[in-house]
Protein backbone atom coordinates (compact mmCIF):
# COMPACT_ATOMS: atom_id res chain seq x y z
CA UNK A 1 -24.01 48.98 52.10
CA UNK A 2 -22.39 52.28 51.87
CA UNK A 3 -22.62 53.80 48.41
CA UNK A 4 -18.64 53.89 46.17
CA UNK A 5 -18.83 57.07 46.75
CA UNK A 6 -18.64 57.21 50.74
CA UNK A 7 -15.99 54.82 50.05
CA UNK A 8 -14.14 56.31 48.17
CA UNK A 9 -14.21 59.80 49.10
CA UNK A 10 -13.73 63.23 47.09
CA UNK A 11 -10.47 64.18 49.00
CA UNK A 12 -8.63 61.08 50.41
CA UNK A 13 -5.93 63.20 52.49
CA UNK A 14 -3.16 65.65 51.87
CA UNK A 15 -0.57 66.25 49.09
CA UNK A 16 2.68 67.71 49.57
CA UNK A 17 3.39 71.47 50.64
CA UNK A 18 -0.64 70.98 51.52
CA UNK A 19 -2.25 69.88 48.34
CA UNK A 20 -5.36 68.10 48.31
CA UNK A 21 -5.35 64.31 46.93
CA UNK A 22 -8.74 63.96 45.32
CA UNK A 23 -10.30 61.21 43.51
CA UNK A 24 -9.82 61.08 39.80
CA UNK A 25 -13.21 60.49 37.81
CA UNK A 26 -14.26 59.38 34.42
CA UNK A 27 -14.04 62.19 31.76
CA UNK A 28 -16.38 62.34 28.92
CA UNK A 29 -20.13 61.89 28.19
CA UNK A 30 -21.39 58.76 29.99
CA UNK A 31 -23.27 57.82 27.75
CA UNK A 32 -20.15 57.50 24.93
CA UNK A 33 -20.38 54.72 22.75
CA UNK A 34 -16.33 54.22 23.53
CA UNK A 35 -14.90 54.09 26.41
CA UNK A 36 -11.02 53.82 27.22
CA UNK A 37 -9.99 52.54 30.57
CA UNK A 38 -6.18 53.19 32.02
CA UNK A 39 -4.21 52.32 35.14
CA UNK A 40 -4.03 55.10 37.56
CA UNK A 41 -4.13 59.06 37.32
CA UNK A 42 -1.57 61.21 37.10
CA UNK A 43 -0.05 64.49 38.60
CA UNK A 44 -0.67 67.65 36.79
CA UNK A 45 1.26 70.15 38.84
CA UNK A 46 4.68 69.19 40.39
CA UNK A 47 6.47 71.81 42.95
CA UNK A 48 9.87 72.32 44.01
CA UNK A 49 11.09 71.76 47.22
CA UNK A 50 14.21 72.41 48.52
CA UNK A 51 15.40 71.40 51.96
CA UNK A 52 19.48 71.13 53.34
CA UNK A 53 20.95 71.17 50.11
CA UNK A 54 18.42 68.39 48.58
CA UNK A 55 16.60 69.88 45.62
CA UNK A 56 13.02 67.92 43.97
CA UNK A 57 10.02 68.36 42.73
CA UNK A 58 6.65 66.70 44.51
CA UNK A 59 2.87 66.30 43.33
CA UNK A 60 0.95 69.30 44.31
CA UNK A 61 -1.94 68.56 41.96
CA UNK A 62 -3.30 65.53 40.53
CA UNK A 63 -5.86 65.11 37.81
CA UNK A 64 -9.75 65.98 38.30
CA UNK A 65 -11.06 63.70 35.70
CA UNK A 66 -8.70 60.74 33.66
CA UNK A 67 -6.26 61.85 31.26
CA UNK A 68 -6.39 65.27 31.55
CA UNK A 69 -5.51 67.41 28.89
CA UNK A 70 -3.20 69.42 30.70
CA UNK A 71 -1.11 66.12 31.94
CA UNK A 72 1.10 64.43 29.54
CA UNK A 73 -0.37 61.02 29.57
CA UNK A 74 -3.38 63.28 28.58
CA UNK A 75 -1.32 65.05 25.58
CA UNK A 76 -0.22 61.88 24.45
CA UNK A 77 -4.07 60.13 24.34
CA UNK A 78 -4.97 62.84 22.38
CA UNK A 79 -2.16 63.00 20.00
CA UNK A 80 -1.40 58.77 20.01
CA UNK A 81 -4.89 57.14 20.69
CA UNK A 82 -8.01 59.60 20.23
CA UNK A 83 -6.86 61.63 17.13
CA UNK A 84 -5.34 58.46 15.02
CA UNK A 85 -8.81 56.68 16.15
CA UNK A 86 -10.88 59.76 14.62
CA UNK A 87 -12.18 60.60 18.18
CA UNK A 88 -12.17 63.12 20.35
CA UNK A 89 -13.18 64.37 24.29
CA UNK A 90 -16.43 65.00 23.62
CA UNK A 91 -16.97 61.52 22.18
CA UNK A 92 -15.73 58.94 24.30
CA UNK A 93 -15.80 58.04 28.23
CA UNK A 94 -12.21 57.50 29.99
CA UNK A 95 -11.45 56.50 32.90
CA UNK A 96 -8.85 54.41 35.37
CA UNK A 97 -8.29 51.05 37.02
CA UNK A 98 -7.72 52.68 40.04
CA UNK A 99 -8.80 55.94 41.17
CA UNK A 100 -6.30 57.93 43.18
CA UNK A 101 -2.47 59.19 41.76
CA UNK A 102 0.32 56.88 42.84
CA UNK A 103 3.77 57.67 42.60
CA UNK A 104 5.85 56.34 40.76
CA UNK A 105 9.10 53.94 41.96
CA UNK A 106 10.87 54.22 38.72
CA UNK A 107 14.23 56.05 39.46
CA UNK A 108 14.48 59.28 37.51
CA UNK A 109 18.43 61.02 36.30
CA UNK A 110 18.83 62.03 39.92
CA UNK A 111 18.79 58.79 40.82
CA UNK A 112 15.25 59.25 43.11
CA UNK A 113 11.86 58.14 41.87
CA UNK A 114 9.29 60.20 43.07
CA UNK A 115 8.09 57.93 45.55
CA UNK A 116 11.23 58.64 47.22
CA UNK A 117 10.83 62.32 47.21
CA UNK A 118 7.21 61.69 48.65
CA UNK A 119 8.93 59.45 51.82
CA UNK A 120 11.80 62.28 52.42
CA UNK A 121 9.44 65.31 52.25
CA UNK A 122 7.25 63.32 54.68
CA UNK A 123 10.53 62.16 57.35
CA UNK A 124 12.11 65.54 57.26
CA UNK A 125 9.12 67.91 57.85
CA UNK A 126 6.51 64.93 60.11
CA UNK A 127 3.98 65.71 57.85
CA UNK A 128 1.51 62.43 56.68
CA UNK A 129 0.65 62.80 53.16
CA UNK A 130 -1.98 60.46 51.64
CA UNK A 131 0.55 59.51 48.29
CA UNK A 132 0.94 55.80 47.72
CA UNK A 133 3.89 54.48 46.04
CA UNK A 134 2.78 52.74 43.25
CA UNK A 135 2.71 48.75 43.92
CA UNK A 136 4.26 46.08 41.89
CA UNK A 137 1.68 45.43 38.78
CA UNK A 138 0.08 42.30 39.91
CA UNK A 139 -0.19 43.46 43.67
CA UNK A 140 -1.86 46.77 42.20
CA UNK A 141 -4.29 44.50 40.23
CA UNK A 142 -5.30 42.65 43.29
CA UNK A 143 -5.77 45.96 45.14
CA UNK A 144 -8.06 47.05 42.36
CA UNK A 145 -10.14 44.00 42.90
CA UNK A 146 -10.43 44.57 46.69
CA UNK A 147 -10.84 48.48 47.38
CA UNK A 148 -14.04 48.93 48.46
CA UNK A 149 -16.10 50.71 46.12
CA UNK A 150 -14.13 50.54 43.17
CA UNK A 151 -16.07 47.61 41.74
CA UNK A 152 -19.32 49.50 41.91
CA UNK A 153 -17.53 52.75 40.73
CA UNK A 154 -16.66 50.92 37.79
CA UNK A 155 -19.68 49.16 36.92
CA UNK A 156 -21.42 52.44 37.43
CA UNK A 157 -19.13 53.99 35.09
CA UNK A 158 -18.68 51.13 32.27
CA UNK A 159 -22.08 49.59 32.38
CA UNK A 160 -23.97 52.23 30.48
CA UNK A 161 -26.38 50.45 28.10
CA UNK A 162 -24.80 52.82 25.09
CA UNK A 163 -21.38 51.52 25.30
CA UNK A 164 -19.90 49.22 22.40
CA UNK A 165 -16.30 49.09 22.55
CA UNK A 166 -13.48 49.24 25.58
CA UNK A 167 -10.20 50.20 24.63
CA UNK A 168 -7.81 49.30 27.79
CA UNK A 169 -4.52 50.90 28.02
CA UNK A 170 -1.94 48.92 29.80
CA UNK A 171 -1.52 45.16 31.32
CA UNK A 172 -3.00 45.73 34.47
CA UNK A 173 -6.34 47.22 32.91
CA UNK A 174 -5.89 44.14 30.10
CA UNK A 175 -5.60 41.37 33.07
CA UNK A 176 -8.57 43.24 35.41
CA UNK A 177 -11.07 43.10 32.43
CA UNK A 178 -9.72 39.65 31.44
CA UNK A 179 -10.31 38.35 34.82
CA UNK A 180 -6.40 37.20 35.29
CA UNK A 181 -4.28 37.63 38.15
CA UNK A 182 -1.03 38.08 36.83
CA UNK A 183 -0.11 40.68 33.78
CA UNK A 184 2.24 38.51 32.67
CA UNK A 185 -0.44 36.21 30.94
CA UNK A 186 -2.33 39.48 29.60
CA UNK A 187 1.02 40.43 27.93
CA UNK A 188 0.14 38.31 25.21
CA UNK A 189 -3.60 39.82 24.35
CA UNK A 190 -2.13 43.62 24.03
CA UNK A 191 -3.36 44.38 19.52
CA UNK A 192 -5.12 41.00 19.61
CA UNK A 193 -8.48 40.65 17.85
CA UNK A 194 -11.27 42.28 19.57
CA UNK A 195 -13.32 39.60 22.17
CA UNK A 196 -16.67 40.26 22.73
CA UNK A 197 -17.25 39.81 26.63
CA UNK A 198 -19.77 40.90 29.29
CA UNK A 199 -17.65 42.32 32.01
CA UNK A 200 -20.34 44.59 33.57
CA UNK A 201 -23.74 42.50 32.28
CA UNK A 202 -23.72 43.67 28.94
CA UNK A 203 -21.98 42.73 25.57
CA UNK A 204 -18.38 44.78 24.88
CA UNK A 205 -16.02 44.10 21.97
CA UNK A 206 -12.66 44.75 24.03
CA UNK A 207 -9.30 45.43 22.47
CA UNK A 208 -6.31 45.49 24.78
CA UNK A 209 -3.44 48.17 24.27
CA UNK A 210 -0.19 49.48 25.20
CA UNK A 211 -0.22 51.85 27.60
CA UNK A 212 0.84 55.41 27.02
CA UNK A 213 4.26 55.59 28.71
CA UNK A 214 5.27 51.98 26.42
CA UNK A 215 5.22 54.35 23.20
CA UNK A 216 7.09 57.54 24.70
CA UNK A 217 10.12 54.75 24.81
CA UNK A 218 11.62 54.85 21.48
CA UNK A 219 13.16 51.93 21.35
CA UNK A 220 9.92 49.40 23.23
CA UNK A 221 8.80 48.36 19.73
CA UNK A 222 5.28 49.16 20.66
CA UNK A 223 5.01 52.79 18.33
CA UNK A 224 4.90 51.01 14.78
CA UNK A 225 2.76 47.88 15.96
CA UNK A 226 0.07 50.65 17.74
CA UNK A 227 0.29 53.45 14.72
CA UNK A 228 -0.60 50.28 12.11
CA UNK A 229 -3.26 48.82 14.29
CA UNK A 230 -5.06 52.29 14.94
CA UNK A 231 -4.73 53.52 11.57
CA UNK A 232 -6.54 50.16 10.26
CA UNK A 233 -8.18 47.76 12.36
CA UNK A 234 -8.50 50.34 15.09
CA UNK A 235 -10.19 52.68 13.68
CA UNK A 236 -12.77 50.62 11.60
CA UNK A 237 -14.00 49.24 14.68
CA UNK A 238 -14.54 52.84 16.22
CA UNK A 239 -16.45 53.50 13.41
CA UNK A 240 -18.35 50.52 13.87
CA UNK A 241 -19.36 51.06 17.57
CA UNK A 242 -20.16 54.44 17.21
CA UNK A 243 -22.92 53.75 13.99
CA UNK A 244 -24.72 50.97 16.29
């Protein structure tokens, strides 16, 4: 059997305007005690392209390692999850459900999402990129399940004897961990009380969370439920896992 990392190889295909679509991989010191697991990586450079009058901007660069510093789901880890949780980089081990960037379908003010841009730029210059519009939740949670490799990545990843405490970020990481095949049932366990579970052989507390994007939205109700439990409950059990 091949090993994940044939599988799923360093540079899956082309970006736009001739980018390179690499895998995204864990950030952090495998060994962490923590260990915070999110959906899918983002882009962290975005070009414009202009072509008969149309004007957007396409991924050019995607994130190296999870959460990236430089991306703004990365910004907003730090400043909404790792600093409220008295962690940092250097202390815990991130990574994602599912390892390449995905656009997104979500239509932006132009009235495009940037899957869209992705399918023009590709019909109006015959060039094949390897960008995936981002599937529907539960279909991306099945594909998850079923790309090879991305089992073993993760268990290779998240099985480290040292780790204590999972922190996912999202339904779709909730419902993978959970063993569910919808997110609508995991809706229900996001700020719950921590389960202890043994998702890759060995004993986790787990504690299921918004994701990122949920608490840049003013009015989703998430920001006051996740700024109570992280400055409380949250960060007690940090401190916990990381004393064991």
């Amino acid at each position: 059997m091949p090993h994940w990392r044939e599988l799923l190889p360093d540079r899956r295909g082309s970006l736009p305007l001739g980018g390179d679509l690499v895998r995204t991989d864990a950030s952090g010191p495998a060994d962490a005690a923590v260990a915070i697991l999110g959906v899918y990586p983002a882009a962290t450079k975005l070009s414009r392209w202009e072509h008969d009058g149309l004007v957007c901007n396409l991924p050019t660069q995607v994130e190296r390692t999870s959460f990236e510093p430089v991306s703004r789901s990365g910004r907003d880890l730090d400043a909404r999850y790792l600093a409220p949780l008295g962690l940092n980089r250097s202390s815990v081990l991130i990574t994602d459900l599912w390892p390449y960037y995905l656009s997104t379908t979500v239509t932006g003010k132009r009235g495009r999402s940037m899957a869209d841009n992705v399918a023009r730029y590709e019909a109006e210059t015959g060039r094949r990129t390897a960008v995936e519009p981002r599937p529907a939740p539960d279909e991306l949670l099945a594909r998850s399940r079923e790309l090879p490799g991305n089992l073993d990545r993760l268990a290779e990843v998240l099985g480290n004897p040292a780790l204590r405490l999972l922190l996912t970020l999202g339904t779709e990481a909730a419902a993978f961990v959970r063993g569910l095949t919808s997110i609508r049932d995991a809706q229900k366990l996001l700020y719950g009380a921590a389960v202890e579970l043994e998702p890759w052989g060995r004993p986790l507390s787990i504690v299921h969370l918004t994701h990122p994007g949920n608490l840049m939205r003013k009015l989703s109700g998430w920001q006051r439920r996740h700024e109570d439990w992280c400055s409380a409950l949250g960060h007690t059990l940090v401190a916990q896992a990381r004393r064991r």
